[in-house]
N, C-alpha and C. Protein backbone atom coordinates (compact mmCIF):
# COMPACT_ATOMS: atom_id res chain seq x y z
N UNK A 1 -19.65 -1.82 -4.62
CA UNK A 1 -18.60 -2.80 -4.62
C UNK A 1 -18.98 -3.93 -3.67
N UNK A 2 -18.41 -4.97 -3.97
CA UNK A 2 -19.09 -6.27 -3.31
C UNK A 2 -17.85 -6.83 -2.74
N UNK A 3 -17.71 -7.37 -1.10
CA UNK A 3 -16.91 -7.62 -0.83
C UNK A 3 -16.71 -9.25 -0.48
N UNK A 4 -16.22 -10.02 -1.66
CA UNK A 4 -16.26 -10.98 -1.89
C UNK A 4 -16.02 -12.06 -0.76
N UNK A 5 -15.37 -11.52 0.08
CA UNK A 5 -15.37 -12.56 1.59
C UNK A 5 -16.33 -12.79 2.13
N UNK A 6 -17.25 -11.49 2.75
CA UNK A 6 -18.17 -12.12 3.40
C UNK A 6 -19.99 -11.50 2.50
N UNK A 7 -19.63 -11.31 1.14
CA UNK A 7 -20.42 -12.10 0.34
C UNK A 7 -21.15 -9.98 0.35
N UNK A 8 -20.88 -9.16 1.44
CA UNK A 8 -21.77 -8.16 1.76
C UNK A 8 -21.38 -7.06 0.74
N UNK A 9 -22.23 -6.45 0.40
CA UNK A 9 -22.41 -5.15 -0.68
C UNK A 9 -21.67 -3.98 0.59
N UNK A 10 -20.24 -3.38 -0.36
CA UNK A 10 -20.09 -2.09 0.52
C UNK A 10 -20.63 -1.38 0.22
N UNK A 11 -20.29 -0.19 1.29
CA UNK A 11 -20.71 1.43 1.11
C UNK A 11 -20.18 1.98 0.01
N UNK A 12 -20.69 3.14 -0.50
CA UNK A 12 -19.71 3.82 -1.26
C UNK A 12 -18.58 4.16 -0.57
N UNK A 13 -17.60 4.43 -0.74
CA UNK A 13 -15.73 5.05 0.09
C UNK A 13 -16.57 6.12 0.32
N UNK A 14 -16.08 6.84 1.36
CA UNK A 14 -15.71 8.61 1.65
C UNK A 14 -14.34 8.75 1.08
N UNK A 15 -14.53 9.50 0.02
CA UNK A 15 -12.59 10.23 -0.04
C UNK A 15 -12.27 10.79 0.67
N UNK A 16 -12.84 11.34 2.04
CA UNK A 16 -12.06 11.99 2.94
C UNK A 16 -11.53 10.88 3.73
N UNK A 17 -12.54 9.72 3.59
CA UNK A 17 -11.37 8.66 4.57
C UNK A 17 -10.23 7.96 4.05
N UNK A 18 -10.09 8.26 2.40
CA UNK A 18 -9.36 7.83 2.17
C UNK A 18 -7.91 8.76 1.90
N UNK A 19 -8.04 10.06 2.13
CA UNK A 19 -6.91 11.10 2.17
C UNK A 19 -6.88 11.38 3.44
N UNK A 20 -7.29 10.61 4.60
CA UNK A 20 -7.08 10.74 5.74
C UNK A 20 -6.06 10.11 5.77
N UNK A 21 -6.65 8.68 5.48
CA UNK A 21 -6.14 7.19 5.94
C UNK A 21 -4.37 7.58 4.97
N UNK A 22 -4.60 7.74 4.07
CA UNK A 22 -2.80 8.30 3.39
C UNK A 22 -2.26 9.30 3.82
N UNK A 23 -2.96 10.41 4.42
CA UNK A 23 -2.38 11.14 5.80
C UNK A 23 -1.43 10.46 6.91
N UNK A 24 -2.68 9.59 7.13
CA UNK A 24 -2.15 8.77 8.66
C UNK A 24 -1.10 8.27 8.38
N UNK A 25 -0.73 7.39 6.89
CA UNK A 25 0.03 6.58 6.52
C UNK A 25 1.30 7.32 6.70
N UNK A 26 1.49 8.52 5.80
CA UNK A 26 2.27 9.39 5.63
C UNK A 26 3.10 9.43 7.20
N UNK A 27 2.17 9.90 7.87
CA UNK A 27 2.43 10.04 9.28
C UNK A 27 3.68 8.98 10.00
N UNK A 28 3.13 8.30 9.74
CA UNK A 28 3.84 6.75 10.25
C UNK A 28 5.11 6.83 9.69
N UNK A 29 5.17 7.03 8.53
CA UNK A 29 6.39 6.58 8.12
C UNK A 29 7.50 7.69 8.41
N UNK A 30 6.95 9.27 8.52
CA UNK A 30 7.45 10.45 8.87
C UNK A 30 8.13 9.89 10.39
N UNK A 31 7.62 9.35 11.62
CA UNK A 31 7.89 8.84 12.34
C UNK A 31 9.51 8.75 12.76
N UNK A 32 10.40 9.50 13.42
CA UNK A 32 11.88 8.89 13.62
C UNK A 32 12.24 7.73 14.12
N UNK A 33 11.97 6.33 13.43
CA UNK A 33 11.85 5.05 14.05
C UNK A 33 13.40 4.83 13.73
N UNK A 34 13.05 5.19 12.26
CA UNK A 34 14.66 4.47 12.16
C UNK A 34 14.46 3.98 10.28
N UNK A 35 15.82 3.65 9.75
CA UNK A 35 15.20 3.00 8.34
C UNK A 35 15.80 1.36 9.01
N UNK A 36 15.17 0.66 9.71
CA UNK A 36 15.07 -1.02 9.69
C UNK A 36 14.22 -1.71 8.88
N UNK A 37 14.91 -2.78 8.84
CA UNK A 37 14.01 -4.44 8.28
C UNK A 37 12.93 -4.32 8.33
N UNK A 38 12.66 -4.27 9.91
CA UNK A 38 11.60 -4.59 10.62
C UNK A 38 10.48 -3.74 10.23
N UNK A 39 10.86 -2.63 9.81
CA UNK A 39 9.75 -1.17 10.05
C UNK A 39 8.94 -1.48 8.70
N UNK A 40 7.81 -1.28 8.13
CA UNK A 40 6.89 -1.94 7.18
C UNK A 40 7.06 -0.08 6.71
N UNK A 41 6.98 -0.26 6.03
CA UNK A 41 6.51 1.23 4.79
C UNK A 41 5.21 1.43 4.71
N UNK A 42 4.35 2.03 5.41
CA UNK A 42 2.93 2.24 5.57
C UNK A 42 2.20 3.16 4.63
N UNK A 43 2.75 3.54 4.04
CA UNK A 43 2.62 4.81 2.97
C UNK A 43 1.69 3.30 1.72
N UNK A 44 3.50 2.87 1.17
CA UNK A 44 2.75 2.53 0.11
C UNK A 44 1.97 1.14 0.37
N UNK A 45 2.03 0.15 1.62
CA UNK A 45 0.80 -0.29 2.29
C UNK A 45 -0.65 0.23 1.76
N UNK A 46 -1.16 1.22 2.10
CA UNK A 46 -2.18 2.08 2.46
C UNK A 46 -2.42 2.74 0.39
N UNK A 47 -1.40 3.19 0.30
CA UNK A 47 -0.99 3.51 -1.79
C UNK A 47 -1.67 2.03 -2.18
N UNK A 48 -0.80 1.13 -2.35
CA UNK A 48 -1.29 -0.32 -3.03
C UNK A 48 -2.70 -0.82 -2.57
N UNK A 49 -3.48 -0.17 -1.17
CA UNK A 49 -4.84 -1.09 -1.15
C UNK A 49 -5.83 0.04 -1.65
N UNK A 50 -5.40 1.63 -1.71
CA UNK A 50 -5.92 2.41 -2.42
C UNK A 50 -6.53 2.23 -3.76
N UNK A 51 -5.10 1.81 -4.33
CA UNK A 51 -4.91 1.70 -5.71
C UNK A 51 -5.73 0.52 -6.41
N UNK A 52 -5.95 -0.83 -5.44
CA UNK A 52 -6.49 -1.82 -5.44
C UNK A 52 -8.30 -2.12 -5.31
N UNK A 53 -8.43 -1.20 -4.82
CA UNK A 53 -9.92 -1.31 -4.07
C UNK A 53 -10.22 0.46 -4.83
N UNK A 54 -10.14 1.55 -4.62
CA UNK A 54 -10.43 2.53 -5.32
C UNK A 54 -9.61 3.44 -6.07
N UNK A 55 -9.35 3.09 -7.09
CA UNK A 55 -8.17 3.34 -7.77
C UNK A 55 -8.51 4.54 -9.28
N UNK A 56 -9.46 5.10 -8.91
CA UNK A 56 -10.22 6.26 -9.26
C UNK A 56 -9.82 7.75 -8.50
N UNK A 57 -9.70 7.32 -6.99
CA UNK A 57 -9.71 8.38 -6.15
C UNK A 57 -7.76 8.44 -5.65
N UNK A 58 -7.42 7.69 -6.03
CA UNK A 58 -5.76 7.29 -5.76
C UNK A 58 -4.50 6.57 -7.11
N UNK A 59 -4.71 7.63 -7.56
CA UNK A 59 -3.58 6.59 -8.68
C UNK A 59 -1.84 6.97 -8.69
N UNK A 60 -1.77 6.57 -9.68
CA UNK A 60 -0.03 6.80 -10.02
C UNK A 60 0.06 8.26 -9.75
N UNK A 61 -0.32 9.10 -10.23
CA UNK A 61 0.36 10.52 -9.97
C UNK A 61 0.10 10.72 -8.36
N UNK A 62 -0.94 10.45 -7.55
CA UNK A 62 -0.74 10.40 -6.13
C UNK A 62 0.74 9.57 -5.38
N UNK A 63 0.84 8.51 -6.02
CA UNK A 63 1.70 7.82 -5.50
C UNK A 63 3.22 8.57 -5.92
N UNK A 64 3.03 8.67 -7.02
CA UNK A 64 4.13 9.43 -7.52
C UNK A 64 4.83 10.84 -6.45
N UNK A 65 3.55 11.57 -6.13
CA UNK A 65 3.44 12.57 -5.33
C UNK A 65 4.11 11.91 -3.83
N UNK A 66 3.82 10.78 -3.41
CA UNK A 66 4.13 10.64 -2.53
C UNK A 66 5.26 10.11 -1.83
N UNK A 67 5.92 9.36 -3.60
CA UNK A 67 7.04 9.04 -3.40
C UNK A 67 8.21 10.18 -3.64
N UNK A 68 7.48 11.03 -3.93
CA UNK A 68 8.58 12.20 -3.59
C UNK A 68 8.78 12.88 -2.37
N UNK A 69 7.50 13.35 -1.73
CA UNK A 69 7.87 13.25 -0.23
C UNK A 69 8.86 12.32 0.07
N UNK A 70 8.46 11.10 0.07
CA UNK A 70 9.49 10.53 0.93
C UNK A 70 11.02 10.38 0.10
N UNK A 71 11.29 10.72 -0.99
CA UNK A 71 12.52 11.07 -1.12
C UNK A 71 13.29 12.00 -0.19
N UNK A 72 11.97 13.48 -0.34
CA UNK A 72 12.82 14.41 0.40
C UNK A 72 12.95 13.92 1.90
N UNK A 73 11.93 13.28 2.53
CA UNK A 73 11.87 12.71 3.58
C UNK A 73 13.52 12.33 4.03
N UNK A 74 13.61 11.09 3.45
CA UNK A 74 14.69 10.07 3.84
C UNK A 74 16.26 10.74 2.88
N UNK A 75 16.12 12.33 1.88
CA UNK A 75 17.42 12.49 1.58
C UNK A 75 17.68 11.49 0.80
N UNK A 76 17.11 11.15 0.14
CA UNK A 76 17.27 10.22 -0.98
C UNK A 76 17.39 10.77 -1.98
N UNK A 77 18.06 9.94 -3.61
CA UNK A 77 17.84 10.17 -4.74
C UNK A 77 16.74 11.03 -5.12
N UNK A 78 16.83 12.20 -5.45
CA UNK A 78 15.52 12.48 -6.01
C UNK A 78 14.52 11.62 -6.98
N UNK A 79 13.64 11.19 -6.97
CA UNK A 79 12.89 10.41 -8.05
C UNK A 79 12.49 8.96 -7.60
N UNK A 80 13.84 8.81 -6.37
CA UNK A 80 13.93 7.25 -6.48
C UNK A 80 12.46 6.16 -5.89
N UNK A 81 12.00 7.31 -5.09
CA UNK A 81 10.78 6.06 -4.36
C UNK A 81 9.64 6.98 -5.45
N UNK A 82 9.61 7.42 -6.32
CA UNK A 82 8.68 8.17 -6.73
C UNK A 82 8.69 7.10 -7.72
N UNK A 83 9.52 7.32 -8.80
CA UNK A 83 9.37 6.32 -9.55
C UNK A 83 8.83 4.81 -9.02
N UNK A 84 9.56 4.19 -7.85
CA UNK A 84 9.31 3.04 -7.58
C UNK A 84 7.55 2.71 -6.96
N UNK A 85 7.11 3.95 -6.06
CA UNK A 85 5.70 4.02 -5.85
C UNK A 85 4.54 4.30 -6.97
N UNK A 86 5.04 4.84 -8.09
CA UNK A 86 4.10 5.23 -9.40
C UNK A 86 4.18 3.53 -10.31
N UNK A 87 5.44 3.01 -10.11
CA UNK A 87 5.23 1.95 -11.01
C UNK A 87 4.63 1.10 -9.99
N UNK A 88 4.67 0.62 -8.97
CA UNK A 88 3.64 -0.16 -8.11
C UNK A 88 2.50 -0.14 -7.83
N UNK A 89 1.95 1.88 -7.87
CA UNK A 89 0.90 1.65 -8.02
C UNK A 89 -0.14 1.56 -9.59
N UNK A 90 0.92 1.57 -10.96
CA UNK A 90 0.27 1.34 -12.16
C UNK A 90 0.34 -0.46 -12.00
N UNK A 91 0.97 -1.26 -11.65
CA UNK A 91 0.80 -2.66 -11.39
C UNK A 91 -0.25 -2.79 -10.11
N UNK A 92 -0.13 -2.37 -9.38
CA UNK A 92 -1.37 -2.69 -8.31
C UNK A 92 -2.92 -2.36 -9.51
N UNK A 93 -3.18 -1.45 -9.95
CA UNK A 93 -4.29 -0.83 -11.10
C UNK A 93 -4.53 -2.05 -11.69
N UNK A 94 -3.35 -2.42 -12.34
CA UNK A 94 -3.39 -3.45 -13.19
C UNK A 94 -4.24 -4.59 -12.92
N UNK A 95 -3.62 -5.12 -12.04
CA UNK A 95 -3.72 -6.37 -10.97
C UNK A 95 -5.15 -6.23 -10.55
N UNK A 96 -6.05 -5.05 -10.28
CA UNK A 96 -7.34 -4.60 -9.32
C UNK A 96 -7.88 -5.91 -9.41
N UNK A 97 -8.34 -6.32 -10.79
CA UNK A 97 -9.58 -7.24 -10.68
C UNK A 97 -8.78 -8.32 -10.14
N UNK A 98 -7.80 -8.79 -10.41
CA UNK A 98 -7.06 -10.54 -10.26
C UNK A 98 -7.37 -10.67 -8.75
N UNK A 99 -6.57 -9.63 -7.73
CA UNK A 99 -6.52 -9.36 -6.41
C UNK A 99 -8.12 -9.02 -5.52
N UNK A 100 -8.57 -8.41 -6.16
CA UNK A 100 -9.97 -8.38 -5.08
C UNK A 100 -10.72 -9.80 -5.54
N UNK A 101 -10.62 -10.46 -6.49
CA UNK A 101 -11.22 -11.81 -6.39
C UNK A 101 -10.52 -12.77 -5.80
N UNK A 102 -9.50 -12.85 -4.95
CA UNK A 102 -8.95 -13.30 -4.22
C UNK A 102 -9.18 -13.52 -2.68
N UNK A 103 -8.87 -14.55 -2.11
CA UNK A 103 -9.61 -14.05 -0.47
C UNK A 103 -7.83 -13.14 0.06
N UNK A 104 -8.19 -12.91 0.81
CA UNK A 104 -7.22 -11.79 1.52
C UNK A 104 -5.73 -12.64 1.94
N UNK A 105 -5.70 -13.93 2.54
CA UNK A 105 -4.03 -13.95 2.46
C UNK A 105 -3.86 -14.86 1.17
N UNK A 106 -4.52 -14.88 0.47
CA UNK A 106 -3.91 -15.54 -0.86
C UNK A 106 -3.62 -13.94 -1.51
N UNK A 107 -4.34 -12.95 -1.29
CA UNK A 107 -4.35 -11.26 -1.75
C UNK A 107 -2.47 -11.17 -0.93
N UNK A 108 -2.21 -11.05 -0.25
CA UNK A 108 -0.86 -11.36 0.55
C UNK A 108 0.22 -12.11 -0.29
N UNK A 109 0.00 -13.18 -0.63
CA UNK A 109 0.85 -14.01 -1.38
C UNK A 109 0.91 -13.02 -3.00
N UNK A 110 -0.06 -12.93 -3.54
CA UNK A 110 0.40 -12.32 -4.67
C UNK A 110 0.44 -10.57 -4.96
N UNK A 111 0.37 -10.14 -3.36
CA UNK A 111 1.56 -8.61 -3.37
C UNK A 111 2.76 -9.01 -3.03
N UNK A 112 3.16 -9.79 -2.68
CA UNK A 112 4.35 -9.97 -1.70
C UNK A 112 5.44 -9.50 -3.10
N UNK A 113 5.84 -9.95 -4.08
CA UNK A 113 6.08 -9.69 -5.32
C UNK A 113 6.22 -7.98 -4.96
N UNK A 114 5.28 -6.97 -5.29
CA UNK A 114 5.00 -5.86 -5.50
C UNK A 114 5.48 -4.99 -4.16
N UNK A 115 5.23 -5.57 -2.95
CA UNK A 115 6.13 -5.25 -1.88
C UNK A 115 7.54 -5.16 -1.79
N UNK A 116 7.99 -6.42 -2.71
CA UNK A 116 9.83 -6.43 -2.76
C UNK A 116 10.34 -5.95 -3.27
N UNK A 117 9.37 -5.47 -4.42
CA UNK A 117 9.91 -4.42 -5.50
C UNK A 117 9.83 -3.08 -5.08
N UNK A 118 9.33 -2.82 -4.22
CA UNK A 118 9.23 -1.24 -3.70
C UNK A 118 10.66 -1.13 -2.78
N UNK A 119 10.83 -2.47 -1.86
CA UNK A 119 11.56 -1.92 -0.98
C UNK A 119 12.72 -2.31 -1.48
N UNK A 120 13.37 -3.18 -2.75
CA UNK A 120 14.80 -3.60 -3.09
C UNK A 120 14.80 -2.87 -4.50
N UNK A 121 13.90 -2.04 -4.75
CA UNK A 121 14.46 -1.26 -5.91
C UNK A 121 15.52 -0.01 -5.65
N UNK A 122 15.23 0.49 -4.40
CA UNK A 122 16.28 1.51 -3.99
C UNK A 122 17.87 1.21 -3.66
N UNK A 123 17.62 -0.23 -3.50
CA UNK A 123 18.98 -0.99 -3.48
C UNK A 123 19.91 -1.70 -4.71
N UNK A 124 18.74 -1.56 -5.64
CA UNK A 124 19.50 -1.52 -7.26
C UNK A 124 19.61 -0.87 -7.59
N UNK A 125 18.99 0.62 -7.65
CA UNK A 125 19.79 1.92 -8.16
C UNK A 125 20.96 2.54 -7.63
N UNK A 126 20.76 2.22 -5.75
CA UNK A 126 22.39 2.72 -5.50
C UNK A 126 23.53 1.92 -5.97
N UNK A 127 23.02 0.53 -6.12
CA UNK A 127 24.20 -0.73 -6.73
C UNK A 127 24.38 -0.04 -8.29
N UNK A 128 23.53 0.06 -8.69
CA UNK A 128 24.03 0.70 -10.70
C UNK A 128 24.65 1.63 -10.43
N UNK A 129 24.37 3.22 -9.74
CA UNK A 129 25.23 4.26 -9.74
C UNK A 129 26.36 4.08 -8.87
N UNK A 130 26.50 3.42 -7.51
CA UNK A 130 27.76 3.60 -6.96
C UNK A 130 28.70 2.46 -7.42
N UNK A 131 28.09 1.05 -7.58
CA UNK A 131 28.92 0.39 -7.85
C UNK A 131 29.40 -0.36 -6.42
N UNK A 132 28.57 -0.44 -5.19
CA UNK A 132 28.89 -1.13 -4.35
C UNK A 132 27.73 -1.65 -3.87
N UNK A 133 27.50 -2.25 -3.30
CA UNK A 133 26.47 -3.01 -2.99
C UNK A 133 26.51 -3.49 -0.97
N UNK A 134 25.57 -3.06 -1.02
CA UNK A 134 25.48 -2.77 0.91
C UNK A 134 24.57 -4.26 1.07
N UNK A 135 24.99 -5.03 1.71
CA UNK A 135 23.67 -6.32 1.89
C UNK A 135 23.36 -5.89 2.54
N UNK A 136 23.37 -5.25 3.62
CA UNK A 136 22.43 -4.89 5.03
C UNK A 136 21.54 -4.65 3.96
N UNK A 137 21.25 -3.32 3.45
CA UNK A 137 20.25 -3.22 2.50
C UNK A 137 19.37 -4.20 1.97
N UNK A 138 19.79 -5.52 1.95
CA UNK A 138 18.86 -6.65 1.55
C UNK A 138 17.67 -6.77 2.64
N UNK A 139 17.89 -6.18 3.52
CA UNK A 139 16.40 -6.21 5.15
C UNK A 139 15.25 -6.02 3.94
N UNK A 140 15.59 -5.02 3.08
CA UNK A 140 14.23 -5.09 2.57
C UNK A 140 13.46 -6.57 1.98
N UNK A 141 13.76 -7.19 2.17
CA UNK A 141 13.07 -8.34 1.98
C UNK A 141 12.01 -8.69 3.23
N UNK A 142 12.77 -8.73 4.50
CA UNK A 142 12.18 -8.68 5.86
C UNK A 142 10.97 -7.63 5.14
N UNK A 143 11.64 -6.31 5.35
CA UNK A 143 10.50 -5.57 5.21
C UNK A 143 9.11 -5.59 4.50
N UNK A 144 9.34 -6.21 3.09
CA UNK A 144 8.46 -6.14 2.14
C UNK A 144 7.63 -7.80 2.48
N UNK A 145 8.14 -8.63 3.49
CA UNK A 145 7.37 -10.02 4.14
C UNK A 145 6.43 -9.40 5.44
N UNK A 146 6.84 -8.14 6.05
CA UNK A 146 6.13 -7.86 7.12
C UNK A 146 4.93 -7.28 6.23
N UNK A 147 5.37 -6.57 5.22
CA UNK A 147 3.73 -5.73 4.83
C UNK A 147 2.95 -6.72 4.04
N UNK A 148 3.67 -8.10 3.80
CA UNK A 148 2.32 -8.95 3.13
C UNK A 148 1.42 -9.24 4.17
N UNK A 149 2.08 -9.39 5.91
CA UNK A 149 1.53 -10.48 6.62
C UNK A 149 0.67 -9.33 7.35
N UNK A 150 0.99 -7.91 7.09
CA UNK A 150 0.37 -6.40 7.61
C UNK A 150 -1.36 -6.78 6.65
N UNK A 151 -0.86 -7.09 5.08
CA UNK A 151 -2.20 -7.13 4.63
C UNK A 151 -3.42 -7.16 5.08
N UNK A 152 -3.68 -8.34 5.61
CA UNK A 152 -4.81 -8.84 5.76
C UNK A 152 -5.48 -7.97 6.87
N UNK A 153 -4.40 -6.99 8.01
CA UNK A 153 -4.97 -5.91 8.99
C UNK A 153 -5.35 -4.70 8.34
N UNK A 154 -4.63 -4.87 7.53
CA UNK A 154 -5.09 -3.28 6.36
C UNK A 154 -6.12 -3.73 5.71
N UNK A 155 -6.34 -4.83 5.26
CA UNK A 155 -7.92 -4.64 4.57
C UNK A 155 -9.36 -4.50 5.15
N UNK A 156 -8.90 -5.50 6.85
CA UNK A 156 -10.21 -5.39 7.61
C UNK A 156 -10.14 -3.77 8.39
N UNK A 157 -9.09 -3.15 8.14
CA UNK A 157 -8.86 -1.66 9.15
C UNK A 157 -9.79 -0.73 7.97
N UNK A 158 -9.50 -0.84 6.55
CA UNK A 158 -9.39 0.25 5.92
C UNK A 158 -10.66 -0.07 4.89
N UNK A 159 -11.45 -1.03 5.09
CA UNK A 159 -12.83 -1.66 4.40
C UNK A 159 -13.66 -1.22 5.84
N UNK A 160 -13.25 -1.07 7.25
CA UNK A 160 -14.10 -1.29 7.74
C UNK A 160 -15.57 -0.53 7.95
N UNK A 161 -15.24 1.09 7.71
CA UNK A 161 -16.11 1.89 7.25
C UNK A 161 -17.13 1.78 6.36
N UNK A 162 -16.64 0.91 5.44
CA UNK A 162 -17.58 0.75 4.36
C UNK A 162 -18.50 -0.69 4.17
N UNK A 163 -18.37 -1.32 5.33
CA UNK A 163 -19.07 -3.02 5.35
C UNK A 163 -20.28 -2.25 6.25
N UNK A 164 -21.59 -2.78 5.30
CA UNK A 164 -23.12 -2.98 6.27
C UNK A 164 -23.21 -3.75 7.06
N UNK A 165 -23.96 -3.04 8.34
CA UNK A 165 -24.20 -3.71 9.47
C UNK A 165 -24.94 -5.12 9.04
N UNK A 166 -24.72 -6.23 9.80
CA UNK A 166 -25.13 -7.70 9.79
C UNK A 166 -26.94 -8.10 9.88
N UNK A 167 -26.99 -7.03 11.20
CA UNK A 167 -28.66 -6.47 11.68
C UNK A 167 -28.86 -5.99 10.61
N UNK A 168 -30.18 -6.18 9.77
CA UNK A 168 -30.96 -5.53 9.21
C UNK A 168 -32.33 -4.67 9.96
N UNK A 169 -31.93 -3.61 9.79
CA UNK A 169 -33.37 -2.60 10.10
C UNK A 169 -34.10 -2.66 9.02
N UNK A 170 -35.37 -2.93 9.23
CA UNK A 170 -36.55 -2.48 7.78
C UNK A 170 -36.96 -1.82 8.10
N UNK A 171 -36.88 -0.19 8.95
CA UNK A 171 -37.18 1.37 8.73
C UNK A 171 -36.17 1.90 8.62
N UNK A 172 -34.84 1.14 8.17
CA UNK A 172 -33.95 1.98 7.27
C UNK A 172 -33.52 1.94 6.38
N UNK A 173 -33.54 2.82 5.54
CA UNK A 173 -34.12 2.03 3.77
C UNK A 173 -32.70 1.96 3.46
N UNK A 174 -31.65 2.55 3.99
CA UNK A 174 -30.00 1.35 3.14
C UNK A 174 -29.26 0.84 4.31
C-alpha cells in the first residue's frame, strides 16, 4: 500500500496491531467518562480507519460485533449502534478508494458526514419509537465534529507502524 502523502510504500499491517488498536479503542470508550458532546466515540474512529485502509482484516460483521458490545455497554436498544456501526462501516468499504486518495483533512471533511450518522442515528430511533425528541441529544453533532478533527491523529497514530524509515540502509534488503 502506498501512502499517498508522503509519496512512501507501507509495510504490510500486523493484524495483531490492528485487533489491538480496536481493543484499545474498545477500551476508551468502556471508560466511565460519561455519554457527553465532547467525548469522541473511539471505537468506531479506529472501525472507520480500519475499514478504510484494511478492510479485509475489519469489516461489517466486526463492526457489527462491536456495535453490539456497546449496546450492551451503554443499555441501549439492542441492535441500535450495531446496525448503525455495520452500515458505516459498509459505506466507509465503499468510500476506501475515494478517501485514501485524498490528503488527510480533506479525508476529515468527507467523514464528517459518516461520523454524524453514527452519532445522530441513535437519536432518530428513540424519536420514531418514543415519540419525543431530547435536543440535548443533538451534542452528537459536537461529537461527530470532534472525531473529524481526531482524524488526522488517528491516521498518523495508526499508519505509524507501517511507514519506512526515511534513512535508507543498503545492507538491509527492505
Amino acid at each position: 500500500m502506498i501512502d499517498f502523502q508522503s509519496g512512501y510504500i507501507l509495510r504490510p499491517v500486523n493484524p495483531v496491531f490492528i485487533y489491538f488498536s480496536l481493543f484499545c479503542a474498545l477500551m476508551l470508550n468502556l471508560l466511565p467518562i460519561g455519554n457527553y458532546g465532547w467525548v469522541p466515540d473511539w471505537l468506531i474512529l479506529c472501525i472507520v480507519f480500519w475499514n478504510i485502509h484494511q478492510h479485509r482484516y475489519v469489516g461489517v460483521v466486526w463492526a457489527f460485533l462491536f456495535g453490539l458490545l456497546m449496546d450492551v455497554h451503554n443499555s441501549d436498544l439492542l441492535g441500535l449502534h450495531a446496525f448503525s456501526y455495520s452500515l458505516v462501516a459498509y459505506i466507509a468499504i465503499s468510500w476506501h478508494r475515494r478517501i485514501t486518495a485524498l490528503a488527510v483533512f480533506t479525508q476529515a471533511f468527507h467523514l464528517l458526514p459518516i461520523f454524524l450518522l453514527v452519532s445522530l442515528f441513535p437519536v432518530l430511533v428513540h424519536w420514531m419509537l418514543s415519540g419525543e425528541f431530547y435536543w440535548w441529544a443533538l451534542t452528537g453533532a459536537i461529537q461527530a465534529s470532534i472525531e473529524a478533527m481526531l482524524w488526522p491523529l488517528a491516521t498518523r497514530i495508526l499508519l505509524a507502524p507501517q511507514r519506512r524509515p526515511t534513512d535508507v540502509d543498503h545492507n538491509r534488503p527492505i
